[in-house]
Protein backbone atom coordinates (compact mmCIF):
# COMPACT_ATOMS: atom_id res chain seq x y z
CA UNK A 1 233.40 95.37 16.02
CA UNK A 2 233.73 91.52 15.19
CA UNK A 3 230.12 89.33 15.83
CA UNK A 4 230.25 86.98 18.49
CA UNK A 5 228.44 83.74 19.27
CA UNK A 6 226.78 85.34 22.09
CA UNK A 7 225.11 88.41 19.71
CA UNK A 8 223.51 85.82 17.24
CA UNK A 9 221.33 83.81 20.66
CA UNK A 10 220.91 87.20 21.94
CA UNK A 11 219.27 88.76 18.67
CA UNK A 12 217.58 84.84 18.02
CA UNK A 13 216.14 85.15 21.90
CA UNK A 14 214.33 88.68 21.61
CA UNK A 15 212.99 87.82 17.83
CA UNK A 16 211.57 84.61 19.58
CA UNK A 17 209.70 86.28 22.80
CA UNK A 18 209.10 89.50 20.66
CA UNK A 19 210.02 91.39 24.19
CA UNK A 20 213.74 92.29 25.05
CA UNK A 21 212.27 91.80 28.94
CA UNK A 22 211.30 89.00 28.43
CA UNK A 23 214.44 87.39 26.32
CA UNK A 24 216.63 89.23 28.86
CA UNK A 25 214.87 87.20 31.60
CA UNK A 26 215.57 83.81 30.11
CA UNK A 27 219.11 84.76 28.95
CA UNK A 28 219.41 86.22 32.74
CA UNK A 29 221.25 88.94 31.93
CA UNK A 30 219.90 93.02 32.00
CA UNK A 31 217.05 94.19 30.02
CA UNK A 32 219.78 97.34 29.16
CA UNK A 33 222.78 94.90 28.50
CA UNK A 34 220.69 92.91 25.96
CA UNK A 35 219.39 96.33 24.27
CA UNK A 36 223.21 97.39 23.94
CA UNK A 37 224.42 93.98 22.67
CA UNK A 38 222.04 93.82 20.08
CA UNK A 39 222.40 97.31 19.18
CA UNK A 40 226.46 96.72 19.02
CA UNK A 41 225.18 93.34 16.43
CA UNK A 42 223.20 96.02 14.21
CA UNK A 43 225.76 98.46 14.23
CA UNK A 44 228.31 95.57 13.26
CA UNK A 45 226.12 94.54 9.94
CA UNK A 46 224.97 97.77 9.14
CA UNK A 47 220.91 97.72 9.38
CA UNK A 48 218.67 97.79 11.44
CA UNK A 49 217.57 94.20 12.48
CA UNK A 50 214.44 94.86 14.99
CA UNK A 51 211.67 96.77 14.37
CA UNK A 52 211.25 98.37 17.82
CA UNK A 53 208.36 100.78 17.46
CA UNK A 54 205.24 98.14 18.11
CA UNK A 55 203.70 96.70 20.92
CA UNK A 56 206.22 93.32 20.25
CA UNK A 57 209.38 93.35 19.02
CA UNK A 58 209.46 92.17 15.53
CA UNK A 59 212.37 91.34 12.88
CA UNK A 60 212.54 93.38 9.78
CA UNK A 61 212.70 91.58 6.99
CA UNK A 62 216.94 91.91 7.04
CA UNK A 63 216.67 90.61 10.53
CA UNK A 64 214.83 87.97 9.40
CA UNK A 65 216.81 86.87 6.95
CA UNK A 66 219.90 87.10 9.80
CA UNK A 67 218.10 85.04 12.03
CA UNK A 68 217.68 82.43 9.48
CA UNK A 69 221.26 81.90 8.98
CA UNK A 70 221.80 82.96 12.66
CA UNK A 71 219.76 79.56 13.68
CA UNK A 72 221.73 77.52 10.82
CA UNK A 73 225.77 78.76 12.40
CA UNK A 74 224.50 77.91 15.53
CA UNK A 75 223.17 74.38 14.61
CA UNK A 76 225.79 73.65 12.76
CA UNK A 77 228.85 74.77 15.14
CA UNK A 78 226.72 72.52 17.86
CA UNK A 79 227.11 69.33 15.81
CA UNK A 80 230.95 70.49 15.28
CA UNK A 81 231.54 70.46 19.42
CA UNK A 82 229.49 66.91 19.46
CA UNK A 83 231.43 65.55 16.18
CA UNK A 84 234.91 67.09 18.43
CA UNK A 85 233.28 65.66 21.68
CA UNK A 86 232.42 62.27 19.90
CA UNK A 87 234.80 59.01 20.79
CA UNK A 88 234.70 56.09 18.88
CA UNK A 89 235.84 53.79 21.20
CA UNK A 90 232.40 54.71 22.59
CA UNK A 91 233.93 55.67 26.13
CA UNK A 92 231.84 58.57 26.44
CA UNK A 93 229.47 60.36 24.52
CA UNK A 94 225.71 61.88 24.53
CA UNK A 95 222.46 61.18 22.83
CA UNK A 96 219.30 62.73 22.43
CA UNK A 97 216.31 60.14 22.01
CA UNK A 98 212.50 61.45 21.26
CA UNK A 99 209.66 58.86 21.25
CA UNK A 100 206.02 58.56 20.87
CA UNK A 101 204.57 58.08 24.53
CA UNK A 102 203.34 54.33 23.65
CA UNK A 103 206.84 53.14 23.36
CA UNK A 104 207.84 54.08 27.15
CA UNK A 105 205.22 51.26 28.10
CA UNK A 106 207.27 48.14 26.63
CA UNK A 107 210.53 49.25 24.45
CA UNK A 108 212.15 52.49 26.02
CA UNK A 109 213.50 50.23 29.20
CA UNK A 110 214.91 47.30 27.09
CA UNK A 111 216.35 49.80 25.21
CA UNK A 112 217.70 52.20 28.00
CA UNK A 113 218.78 48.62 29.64
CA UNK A 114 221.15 47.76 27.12
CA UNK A 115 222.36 50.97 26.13
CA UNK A 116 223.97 51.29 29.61
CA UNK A 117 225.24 47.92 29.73
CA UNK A 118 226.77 48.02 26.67
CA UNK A 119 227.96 51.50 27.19
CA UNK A 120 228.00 53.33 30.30
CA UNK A 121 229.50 56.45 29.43
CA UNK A 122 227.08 57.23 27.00
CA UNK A 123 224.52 59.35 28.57
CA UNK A 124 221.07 59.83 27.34
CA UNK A 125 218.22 62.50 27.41
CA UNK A 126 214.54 60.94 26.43
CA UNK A 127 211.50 63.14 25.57
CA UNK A 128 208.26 62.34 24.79
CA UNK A 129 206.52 64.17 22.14
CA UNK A 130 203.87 64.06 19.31
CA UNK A 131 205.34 62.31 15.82
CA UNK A 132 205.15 66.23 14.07
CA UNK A 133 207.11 67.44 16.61
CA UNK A 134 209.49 64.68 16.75
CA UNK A 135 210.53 65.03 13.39
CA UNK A 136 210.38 69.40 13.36
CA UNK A 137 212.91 68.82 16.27
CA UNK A 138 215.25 66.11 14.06
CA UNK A 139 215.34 69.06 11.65
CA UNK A 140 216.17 71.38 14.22
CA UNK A 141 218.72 69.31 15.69
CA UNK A 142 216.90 69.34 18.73
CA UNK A 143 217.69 65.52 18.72
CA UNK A 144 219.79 63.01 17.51
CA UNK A 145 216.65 60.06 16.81
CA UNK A 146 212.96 59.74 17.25
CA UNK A 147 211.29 56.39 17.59
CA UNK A 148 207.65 56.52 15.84
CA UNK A 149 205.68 55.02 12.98
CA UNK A 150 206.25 54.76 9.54
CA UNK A 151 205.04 58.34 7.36
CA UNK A 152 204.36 59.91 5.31
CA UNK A 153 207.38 62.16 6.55
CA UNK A 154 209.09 65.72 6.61
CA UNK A 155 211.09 66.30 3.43
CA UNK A 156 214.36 65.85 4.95
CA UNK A 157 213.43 63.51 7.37
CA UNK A 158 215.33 59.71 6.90
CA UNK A 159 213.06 56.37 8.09
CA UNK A 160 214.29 53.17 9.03
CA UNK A 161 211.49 50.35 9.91
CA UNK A 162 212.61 48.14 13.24
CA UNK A 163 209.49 45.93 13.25
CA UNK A 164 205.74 45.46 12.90
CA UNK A 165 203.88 46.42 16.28
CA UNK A 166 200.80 44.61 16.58
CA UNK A 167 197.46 45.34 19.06
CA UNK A 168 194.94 43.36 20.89
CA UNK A 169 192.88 43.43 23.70
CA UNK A 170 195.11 43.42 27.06
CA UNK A 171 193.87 41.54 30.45
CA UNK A 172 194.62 40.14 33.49
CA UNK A 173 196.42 37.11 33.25
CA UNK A 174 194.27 34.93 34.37
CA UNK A 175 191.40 35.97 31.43
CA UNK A 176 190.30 33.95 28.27
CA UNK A 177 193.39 33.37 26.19
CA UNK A 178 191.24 34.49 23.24
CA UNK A 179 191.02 34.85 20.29
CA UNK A 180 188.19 37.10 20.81
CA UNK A 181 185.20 38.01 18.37
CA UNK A 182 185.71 42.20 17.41
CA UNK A 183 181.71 42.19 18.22
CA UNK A 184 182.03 40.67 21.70
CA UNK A 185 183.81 43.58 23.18
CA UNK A 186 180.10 45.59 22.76
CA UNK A 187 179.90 43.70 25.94
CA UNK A 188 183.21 43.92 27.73
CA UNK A 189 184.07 47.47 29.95
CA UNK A 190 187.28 48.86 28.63
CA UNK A 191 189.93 51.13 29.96
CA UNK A 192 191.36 53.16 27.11
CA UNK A 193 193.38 56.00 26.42
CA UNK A 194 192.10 59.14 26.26
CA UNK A 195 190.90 60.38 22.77
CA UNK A 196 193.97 63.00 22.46
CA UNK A 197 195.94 59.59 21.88
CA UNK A 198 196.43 58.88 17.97
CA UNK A 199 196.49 55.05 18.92
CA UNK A 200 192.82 55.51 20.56
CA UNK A 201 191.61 57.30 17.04
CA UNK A 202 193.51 53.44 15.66
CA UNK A 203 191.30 52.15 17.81
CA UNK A 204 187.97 54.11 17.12
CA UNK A 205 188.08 53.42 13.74
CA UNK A 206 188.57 49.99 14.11
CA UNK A 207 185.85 49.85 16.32
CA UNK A 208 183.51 52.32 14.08
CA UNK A 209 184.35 49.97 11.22
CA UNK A 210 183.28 46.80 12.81
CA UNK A 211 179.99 48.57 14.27
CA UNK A 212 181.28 48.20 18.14
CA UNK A 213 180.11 50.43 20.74
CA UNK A 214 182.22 50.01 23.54
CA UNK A 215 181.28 50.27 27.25
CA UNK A 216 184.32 52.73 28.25
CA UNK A 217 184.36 52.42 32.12
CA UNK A 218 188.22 54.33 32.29
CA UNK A 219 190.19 56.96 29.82
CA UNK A 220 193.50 57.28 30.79
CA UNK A 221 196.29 59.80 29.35
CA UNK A 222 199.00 57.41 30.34
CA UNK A 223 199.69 53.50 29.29
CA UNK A 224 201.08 52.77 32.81
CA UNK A 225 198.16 53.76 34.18
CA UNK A 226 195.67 51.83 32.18
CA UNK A 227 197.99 48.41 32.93
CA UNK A 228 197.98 48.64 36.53
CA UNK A 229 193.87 49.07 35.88
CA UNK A 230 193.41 46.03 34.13
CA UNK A 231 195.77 44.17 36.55
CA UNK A 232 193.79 45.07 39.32
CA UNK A 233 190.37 44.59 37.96
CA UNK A 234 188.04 43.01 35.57
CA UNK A 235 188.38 45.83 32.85
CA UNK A 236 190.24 45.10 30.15
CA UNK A 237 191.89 47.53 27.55
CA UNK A 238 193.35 47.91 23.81
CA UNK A 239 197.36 48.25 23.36
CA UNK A 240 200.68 47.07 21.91
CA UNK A 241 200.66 43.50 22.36
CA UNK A 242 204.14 44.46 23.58
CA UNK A 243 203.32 46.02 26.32
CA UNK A 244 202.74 42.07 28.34
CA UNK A 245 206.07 41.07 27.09
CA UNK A 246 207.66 42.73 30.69
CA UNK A 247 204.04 42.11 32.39
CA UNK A 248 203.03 38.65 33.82
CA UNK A 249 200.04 39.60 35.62
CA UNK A 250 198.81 41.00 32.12
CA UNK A 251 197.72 38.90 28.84
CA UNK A 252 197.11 39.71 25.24
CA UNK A 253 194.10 38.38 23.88
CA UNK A 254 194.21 38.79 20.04
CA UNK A 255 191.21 40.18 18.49
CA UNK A 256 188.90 38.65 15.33
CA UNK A 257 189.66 40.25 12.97
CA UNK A 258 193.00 41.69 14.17
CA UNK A 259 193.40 45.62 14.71
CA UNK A 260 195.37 47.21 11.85
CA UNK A 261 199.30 47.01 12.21
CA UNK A 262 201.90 49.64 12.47
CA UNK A 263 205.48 49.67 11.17
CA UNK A 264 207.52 51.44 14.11
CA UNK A 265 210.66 52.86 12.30
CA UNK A 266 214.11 55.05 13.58
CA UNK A 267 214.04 58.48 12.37
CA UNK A 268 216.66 60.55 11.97
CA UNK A 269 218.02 64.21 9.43
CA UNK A 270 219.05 63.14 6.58
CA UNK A 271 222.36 65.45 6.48
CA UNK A 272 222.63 64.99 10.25
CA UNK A 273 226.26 63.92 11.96
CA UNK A 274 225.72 60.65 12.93
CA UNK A 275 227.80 60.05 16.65
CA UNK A 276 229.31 56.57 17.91
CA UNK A 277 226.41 56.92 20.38
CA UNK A 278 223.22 57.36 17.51
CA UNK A 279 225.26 54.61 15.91
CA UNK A 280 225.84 52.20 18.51
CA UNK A 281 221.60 53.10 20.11
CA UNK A 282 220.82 51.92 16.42
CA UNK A 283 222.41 48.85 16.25
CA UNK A 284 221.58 47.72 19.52
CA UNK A 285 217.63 48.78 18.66
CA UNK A 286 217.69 46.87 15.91
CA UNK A 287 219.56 43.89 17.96
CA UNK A 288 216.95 44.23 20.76
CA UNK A 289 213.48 44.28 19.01
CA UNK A 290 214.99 40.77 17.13
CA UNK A 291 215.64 38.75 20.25
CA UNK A 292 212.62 40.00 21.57
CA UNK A 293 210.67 38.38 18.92
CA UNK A 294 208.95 41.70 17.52
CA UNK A 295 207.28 41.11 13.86
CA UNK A 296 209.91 41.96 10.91
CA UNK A 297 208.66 45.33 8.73
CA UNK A 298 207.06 44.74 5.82
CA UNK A 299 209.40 44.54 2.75
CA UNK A 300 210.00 48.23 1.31
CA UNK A 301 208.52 49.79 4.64
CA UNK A 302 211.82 51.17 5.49
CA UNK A 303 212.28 54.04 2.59
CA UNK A 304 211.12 57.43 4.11
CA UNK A 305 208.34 59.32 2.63
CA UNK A 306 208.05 62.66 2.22
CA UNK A 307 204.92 64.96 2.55
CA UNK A 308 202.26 65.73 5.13
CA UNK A 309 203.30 64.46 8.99
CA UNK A 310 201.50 61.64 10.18
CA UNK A 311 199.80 61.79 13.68
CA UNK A 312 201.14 60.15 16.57
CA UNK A 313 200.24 59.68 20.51
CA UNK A 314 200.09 62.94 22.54
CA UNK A 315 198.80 63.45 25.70
C-alpha cells in the first residue's frame, strides 16, 4: 500500500493529542477509521509507530523519528502549493502576518491600509502573539512575517530593523506639552498595562531605576483600552509615542530622562519561500514607517542574532 498525505496528519494528529478520540474528533472523522488508517501507515513502513498500551498514546521512538520528517513533507509541500498559488503580478495572493500586541495600537492599520490599496487581492490573516512564539511559528511555517523587536533570536530566524520606537508619557491633548521630570510622575495617577505586558516590565525598570513609585489608578491588558482612559480623564499612561500619531485627543509628553528605545524589526525563516505578497507587505512597511516619520534603526541593528528569545508583550 502506497502512503498518502492524509496518513502522515492522521499519525501527526494522534501523536499530538496522545488520544486517537480525541485526534479523531478534530480530524472529524471515526475513532475506528483513524485506528485503521494509521494501522494501514504502520503496516506500509513496517514498524510499529504508536505505542498503544498506556494511558496516552505515545510515539515509539521510530514513530518519532516519522513524525519528524512527517511535519517537514508537509511544511514543505505547503510552501510548494503557495510558491504554485503565488502571482507576481501581485493579482492575488495570501499572507500570514504575526505581531506583538503593541503594534495593533498605531502601525497594524497603516499597514493593513496600504496593503489593500496597493493590492486588493492579497488577503491577509493577523495574529497576535508573544515574540517566542512568533518566531517558533516562522520556523514552523505557521507564518509568513512577524513584526517585533530586535533579539537576541532563534537560530534560523532572519531580522530586519524598520525603525527606532520611542516611549513617553501619553495624555489628553490638552495636558502640559512636557518635557516632564522622570521624578514628577511619583505624583501623577497612571493607567498602565498590566504586568503580563513585556513593555510594562520596560517600564518598571525604568521606573525602579529612577526610584519612582507610581500611583497606578488603572492596569489594562489592552492599549486601546488604556487610550480611550486617558482621553476621557485626567490619568495619564506610558506607551509608543506612536500610538498619538492617529490620536488627536491624545499627546505625548516626552519624559526626562527618556525611557529606553527599542529597534522594531521584520522577522522572517531564513530558508523560507518568500511570496510577491511577503515581498510587496515588506516594501510597503518599510515605505510606510518612513513617511510616517518613525526614527531610523540604529546602524548594524538589522543583522539577526541568534540565541535565547527575547520577551515581548502578551496578554
Amino acid at each position: 500500500m502506497a502512503v498518502e498525505l492524509r496518513h502522515l496528519r492522521y499519525l501527526i494528529a494522534v501523536a499530538e493529542h496522545g488520544s486517537f478520540t480525541r485526534a479523531a474528533e478534530e480530524l472529524r472523522i471515526s475513532q475506528p477509521t483513524l485506528s485503521q488508517q494509521v494501522k494501514q501507515l504502520e503496516r506500509a513502513v513496517g514498524v510499529q509507530l504508536l505505542d498503544r498500551t498506556g494511558r496516552a498514546v505515545r510515539l515509539t521512538d521510530a514513530g518519532a523519528t516519522y513524525v519528524h520528517y512527517a511535519r517537514g513533507a508537509l511544511r514543505d509541500l505547503a510552501t510548494a502549493e503557495r510558491a504554485v498559488m503565488d502571482l507576481a503580478d501581485l493579482s492575488r495572493g495570501h499572507l500570514r502576518l504575526a505581531l506583538t500586541p503593541t503594534f495593533t495600537a498605531y502601525l497594524v492599520g497603516p499597514l493593513v491600509a496600504a496593503l489593500h490599496t496597493a493590492h486588493p487581492g492579497i488577503t491577509l490573516e493577523v495574529r497576535e502573539m508573544p515574540q517566542d512564539r512568533i518566531e517558533a511559528g516562522l520556523l514552523a511555517d505557521d507564518h509568513d512575517l512577524g513584526l517585533a523587536f530586535q533579539g537576541p533570536h532563534l537560530p534560523g530566524i532572519r531580522a530586519t530593523a524598520l525603525f527606532t520606537e520611542t516611549l513617553g508619557l501619553v495624555t489628553a491633548a490638552d495636558a502640559d506639552p512636557g518635557p516632564l521630570p522622570v521624578r514628577d510622575l511619583a505624583t501623577r495617577r497612571l493607567a498602565l498595562l498590566s504586568g503580563d505586558f513585556a513593555t510594562r516590565g520596560h517600564i518598571d525598570a525604568y521606573l525602579a531605576a529612577h526610584g519612582v513609585r507610581p500611583d497606578i489608578a488603572v492596569e489594562a491588558n489592552s492599549v486601546q483600552a488604556l487610550t480611550e482612559i486617558v482621553r476621557r480623564t485626567d490619568l495619564a499612561t506610558v506607551l509608543p509615542d506612536a500610538v498619538t500619531h492617529d490620536h488627536p485627543h491624545l499627546r505625548p509628553v516626552p519624559l526626562d530622562p527618556a525611557l529606553p528605545s527599542r529597534t522594531v524589526t521584520l522577522l522572517r525563516r531564513e530558508s523560507a519561500y518568500e511570496s510577491a505578497a511577503s515581498r510587496a507587505f515588506a516594501e510597503l512597511t518599510t515605505r510606510l514607517v518612513h513617511t510616517r516619520g518613525y526614527l531610523p534603526a540604529p546602524a548594524g541593528s538589522a543583522r539577526a542574532a541568534a540565541g535565547v528569545d527575547q520577551a515581548a508583550d502578551a496578554p
